[in-house]
N, C-alpha and C. Protein backbone atom coordinates (compact mmCIF):
# COMPACT_ATOMS: atom_id res chain seq x y z
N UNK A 1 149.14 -61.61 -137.39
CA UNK A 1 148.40 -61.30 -136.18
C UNK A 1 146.98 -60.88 -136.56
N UNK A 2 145.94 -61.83 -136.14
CA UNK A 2 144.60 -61.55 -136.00
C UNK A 2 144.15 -59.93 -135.35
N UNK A 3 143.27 -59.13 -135.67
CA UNK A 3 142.86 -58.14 -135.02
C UNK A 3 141.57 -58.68 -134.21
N UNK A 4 141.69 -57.78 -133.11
CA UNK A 4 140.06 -58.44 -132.41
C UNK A 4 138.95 -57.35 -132.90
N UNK A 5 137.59 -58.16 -132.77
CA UNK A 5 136.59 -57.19 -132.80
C UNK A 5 136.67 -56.06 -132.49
N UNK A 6 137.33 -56.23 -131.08
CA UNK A 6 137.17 -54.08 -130.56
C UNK A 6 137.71 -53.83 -131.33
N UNK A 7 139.14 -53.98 -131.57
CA UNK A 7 140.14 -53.00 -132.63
C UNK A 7 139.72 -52.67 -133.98
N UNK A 8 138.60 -53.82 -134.16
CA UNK A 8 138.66 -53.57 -136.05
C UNK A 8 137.10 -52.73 -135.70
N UNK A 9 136.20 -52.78 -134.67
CA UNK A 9 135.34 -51.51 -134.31
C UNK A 9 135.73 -50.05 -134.49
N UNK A 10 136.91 -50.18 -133.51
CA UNK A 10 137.67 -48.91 -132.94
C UNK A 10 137.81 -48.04 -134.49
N UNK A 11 138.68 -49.04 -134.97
CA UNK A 11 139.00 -48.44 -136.35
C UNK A 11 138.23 -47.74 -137.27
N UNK A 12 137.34 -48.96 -137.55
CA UNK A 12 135.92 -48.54 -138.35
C UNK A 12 135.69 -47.17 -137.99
N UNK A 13 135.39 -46.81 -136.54
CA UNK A 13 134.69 -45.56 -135.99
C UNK A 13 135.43 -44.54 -136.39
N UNK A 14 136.93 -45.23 -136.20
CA UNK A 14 138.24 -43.57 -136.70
C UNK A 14 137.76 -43.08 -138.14
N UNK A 15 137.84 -44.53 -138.99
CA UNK A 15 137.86 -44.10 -140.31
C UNK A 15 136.39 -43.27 -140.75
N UNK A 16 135.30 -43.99 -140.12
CA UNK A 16 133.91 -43.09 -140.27
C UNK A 16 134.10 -41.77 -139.57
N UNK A 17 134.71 -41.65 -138.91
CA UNK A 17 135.07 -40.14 -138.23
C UNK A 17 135.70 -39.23 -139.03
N UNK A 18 136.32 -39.74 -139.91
CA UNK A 18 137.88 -39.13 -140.85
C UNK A 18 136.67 -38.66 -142.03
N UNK A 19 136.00 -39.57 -142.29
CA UNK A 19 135.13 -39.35 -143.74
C UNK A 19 134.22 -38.30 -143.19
N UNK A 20 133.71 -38.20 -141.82
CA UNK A 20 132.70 -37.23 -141.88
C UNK A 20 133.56 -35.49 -141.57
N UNK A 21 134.67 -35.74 -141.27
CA UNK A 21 135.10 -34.58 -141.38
C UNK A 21 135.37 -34.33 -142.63
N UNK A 22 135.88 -34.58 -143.20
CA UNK A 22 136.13 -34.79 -144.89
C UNK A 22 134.81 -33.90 -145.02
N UNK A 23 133.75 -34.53 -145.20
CA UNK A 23 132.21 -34.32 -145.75
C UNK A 23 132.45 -32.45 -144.99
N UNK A 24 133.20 -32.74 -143.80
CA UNK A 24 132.71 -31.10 -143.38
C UNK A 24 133.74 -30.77 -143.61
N UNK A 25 134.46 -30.34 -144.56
CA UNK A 25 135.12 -29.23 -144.95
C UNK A 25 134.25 -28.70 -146.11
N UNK A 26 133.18 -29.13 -146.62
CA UNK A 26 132.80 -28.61 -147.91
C UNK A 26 132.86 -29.27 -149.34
N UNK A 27 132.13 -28.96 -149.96
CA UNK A 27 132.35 -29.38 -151.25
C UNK A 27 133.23 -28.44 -152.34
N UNK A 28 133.45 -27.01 -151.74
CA UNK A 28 134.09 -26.12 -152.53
C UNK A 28 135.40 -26.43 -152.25
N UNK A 29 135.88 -26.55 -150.79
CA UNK A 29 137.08 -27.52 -150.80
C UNK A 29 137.59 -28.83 -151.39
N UNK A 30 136.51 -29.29 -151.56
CA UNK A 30 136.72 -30.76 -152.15
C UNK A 30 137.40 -30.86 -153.36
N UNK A 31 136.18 -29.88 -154.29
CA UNK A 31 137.06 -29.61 -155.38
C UNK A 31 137.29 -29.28 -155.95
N UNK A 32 138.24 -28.43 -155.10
CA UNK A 32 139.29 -27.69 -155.33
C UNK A 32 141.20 -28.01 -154.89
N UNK A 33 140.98 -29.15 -153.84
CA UNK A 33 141.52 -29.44 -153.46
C UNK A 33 142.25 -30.72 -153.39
N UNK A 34 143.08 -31.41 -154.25
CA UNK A 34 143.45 -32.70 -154.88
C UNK A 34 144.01 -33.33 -153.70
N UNK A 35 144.48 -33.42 -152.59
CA UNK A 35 145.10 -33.76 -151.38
C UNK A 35 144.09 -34.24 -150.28
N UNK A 36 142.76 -33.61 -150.67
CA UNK A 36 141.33 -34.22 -149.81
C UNK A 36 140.87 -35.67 -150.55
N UNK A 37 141.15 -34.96 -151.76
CA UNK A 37 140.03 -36.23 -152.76
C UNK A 37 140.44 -37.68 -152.69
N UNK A 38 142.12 -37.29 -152.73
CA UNK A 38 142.77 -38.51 -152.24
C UNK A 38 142.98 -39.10 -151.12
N UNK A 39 142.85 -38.62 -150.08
CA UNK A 39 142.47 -38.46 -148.44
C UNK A 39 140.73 -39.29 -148.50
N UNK A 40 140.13 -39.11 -149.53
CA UNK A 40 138.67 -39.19 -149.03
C UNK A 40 138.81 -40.79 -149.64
N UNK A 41 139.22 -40.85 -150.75
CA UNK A 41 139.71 -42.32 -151.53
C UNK A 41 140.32 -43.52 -150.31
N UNK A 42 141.49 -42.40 -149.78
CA UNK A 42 141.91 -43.53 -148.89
C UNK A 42 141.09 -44.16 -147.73
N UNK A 43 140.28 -42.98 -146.87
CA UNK A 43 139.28 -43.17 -146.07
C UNK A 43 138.27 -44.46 -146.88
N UNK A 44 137.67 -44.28 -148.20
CA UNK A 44 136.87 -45.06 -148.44
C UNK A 44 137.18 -46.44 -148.37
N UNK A 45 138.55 -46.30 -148.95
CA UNK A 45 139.05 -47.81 -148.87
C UNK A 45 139.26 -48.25 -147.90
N UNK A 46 139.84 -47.69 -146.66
CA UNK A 46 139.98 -48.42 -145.20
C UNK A 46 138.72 -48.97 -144.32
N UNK A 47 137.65 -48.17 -144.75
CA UNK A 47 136.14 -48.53 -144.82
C UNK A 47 135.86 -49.93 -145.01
N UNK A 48 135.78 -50.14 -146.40
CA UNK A 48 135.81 -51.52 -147.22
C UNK A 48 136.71 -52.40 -146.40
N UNK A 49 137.76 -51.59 -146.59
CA UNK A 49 138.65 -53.26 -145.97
C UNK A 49 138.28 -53.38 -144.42
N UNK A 50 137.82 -52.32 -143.84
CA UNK A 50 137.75 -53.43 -142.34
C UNK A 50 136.55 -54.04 -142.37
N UNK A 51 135.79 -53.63 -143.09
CA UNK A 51 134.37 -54.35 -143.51
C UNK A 51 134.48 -55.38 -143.63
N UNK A 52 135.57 -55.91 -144.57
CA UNK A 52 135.87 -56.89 -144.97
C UNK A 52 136.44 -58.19 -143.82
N UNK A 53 136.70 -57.65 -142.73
CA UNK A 53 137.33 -58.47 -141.45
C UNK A 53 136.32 -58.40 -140.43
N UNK A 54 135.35 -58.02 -140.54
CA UNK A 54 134.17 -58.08 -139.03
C UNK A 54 133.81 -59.71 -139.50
N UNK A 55 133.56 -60.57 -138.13
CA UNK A 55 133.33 -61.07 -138.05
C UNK A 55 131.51 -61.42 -138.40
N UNK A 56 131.27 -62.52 -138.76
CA UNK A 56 129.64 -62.22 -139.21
C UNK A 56 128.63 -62.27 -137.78
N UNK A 57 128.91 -61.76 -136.72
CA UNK A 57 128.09 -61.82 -135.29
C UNK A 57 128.38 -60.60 -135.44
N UNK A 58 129.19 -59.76 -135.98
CA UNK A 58 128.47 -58.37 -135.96
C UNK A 58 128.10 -57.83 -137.09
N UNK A 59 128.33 -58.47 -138.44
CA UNK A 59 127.73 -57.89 -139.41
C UNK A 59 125.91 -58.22 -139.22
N UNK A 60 125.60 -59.84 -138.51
CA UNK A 60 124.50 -59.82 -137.72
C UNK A 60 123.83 -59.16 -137.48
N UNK A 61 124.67 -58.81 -136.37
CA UNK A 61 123.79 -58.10 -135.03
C UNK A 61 123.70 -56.13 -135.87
N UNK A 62 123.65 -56.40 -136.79
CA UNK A 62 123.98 -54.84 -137.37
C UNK A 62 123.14 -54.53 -138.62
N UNK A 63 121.94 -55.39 -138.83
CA UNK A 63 121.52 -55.24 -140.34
C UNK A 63 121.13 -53.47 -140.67
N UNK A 64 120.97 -52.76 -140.58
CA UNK A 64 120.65 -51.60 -140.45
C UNK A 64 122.07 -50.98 -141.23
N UNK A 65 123.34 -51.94 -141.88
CA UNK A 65 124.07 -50.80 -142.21
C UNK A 65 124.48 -52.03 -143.33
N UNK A 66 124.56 -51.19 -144.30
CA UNK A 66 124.64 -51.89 -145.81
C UNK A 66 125.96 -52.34 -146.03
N UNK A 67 126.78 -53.65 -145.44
CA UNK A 67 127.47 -54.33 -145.03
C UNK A 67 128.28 -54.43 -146.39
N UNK A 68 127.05 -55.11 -147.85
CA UNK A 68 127.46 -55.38 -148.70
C UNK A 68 128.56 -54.46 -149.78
N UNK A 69 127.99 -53.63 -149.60
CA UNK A 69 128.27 -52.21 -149.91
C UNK A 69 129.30 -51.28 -149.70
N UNK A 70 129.45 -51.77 -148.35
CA UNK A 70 130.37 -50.91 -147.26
C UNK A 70 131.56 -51.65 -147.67
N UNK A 71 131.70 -53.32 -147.88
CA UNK A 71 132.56 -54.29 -148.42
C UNK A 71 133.53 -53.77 -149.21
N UNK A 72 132.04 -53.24 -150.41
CA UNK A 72 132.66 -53.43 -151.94
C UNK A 72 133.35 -51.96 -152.18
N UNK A 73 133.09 -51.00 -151.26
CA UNK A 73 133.73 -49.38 -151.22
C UNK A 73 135.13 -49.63 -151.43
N UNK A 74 135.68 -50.41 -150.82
CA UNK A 74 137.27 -50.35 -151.19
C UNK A 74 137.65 -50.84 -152.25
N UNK A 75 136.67 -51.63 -153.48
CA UNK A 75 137.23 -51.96 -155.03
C UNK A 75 137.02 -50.74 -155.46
N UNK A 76 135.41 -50.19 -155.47
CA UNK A 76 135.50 -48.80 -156.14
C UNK A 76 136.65 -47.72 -155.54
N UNK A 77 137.07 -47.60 -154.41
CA UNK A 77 137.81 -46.93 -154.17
C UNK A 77 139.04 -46.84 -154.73
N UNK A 78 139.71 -47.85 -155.16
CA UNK A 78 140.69 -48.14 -155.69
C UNK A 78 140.70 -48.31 -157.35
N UNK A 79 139.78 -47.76 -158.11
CA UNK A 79 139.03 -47.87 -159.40
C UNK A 79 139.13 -46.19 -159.37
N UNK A 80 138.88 -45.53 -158.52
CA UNK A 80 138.36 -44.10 -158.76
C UNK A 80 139.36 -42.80 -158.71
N UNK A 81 140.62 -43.57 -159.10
CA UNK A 81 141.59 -42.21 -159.58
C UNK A 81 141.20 -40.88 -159.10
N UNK A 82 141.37 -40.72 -157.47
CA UNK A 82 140.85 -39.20 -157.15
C UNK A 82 139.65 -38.29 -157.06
N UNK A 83 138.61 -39.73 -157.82
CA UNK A 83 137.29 -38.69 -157.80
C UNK A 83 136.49 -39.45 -156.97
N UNK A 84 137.37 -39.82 -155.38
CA UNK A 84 136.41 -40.40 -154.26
C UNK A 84 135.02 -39.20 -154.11
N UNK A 85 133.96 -40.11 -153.65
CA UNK A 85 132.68 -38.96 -153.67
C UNK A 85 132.34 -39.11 -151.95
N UNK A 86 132.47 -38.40 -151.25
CA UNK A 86 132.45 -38.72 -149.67
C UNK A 86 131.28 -37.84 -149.45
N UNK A 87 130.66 -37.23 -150.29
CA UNK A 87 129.66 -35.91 -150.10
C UNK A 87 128.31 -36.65 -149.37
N UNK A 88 127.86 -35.73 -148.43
CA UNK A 88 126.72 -36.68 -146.80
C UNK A 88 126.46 -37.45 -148.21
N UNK A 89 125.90 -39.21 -147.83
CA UNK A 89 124.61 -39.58 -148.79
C UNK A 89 125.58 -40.39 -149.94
N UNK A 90 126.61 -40.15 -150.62
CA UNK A 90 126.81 -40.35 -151.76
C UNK A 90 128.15 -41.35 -152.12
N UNK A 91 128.47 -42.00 -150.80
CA UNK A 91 129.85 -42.67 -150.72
C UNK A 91 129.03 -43.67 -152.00
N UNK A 92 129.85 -43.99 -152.89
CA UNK A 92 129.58 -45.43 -153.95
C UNK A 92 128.24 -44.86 -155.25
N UNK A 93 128.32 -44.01 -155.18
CA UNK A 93 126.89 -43.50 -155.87
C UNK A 93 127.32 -43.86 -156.98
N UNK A 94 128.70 -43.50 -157.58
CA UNK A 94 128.64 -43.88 -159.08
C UNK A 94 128.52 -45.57 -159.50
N UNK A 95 128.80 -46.49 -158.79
CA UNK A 95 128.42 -48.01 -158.83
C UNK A 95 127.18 -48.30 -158.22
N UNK A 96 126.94 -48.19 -157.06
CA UNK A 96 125.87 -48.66 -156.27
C UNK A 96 124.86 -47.55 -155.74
N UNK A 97 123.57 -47.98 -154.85
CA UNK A 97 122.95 -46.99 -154.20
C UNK A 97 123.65 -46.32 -153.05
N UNK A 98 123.02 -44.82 -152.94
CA UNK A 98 124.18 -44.29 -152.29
C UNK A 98 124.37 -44.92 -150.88
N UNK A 99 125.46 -44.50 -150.14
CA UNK A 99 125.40 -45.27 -148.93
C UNK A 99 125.71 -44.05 -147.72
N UNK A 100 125.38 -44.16 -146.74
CA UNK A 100 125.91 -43.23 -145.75
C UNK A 100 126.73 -43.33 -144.82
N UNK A 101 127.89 -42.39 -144.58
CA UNK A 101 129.25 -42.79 -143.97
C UNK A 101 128.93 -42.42 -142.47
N UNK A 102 127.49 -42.63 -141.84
CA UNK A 102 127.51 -42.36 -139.95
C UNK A 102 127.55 -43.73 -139.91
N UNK A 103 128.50 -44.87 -139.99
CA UNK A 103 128.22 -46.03 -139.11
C UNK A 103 128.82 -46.07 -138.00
N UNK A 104 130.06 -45.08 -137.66
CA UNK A 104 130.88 -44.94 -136.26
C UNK A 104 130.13 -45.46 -135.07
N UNK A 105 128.74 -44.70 -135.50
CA UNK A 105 127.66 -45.06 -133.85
C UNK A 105 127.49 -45.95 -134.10
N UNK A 106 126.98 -46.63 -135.03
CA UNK A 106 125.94 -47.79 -134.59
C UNK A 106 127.54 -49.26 -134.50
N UNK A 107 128.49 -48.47 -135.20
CA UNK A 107 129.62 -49.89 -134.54
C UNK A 107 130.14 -49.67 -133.10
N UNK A 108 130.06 -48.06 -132.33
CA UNK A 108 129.94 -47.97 -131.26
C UNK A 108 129.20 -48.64 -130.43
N UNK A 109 128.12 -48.91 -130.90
CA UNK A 109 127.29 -49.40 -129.92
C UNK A 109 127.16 -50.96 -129.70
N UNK A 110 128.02 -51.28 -130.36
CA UNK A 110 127.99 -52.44 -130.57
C UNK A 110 129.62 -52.84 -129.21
N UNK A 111 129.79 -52.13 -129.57
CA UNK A 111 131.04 -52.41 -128.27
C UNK A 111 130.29 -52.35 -127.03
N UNK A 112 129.37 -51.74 -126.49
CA UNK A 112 128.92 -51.34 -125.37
C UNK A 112 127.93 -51.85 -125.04
C-alpha cells in the first residue's frame, strides 16, 4: 500500500515534532540518558526515510529544506550506535553540514 502525500506530510511533521522535543529536554538529559539517544536515532531515521518517499512536486515546491541531507539522515542514523546528535542546528554534523530539524512548518504548509 502506497502512502499519499498528506500522510507521508502528516508524518514528517510528527517526526519533526518528536525531534524538537527531544532537542527540549536538554542536553544534560541527553547525556545522561541512553533511552533519549536512542529515541533521537530513531526519530532521525524516520526523518530520512519519509524523505525518502515525497514525491519530487514537493521536494520542488520546497527548496528551502536540504532534501539531500534530510534523505541521507537515516544511513547516518543507522551507522551511529546511540550517539544520534538532535542538538537545535546539528542533526548530521558528524557527516554533513549541519541541518535543522524545524521542517514540520514548512511541510505544513505545503498541505494548505
Amino acid at each position: 500500500m502506497t502512502r499519499g502525500v498528506d500522510d507521508l506530510l502528516a508524518d514528517l511533521a510528527e517526526a519533526a515534532d518528536a525531534a524538537a522535543e527531544l532537542v527540549g529536554l536538554g542536553k544534560e538529559r541527553w547525556d545522561t540518558e541512553r533511552p533519549l539517544r536512542l529515541a533521537g536515532e530513531a526519530v532521525v531515521g524516520r526523518l530520512g526515510d519519509i524523505a525518502t518517499k515525497l514525491p519530487d512536486e514537493v521536494i520542488k515546491a520546497t527548496p528551502e529544506i536540504p532534501w539531500r541531507e534530510v534523505k541521507g539522515m537515516r544511513i547516518i542514523a543507522a551507522h551511529m550506535g546511540g550517539g544520534a546528535s538532535l542538538s537545535p542546528g546539528a542533526a548530521g554534523s558528524r557527516h554533513r553540514r549541519p541541518i535543522r530539524l524545524d521542517i514540520s512548518a514548512t511541510a505544513m504548509q505545503y498541505l494548505t
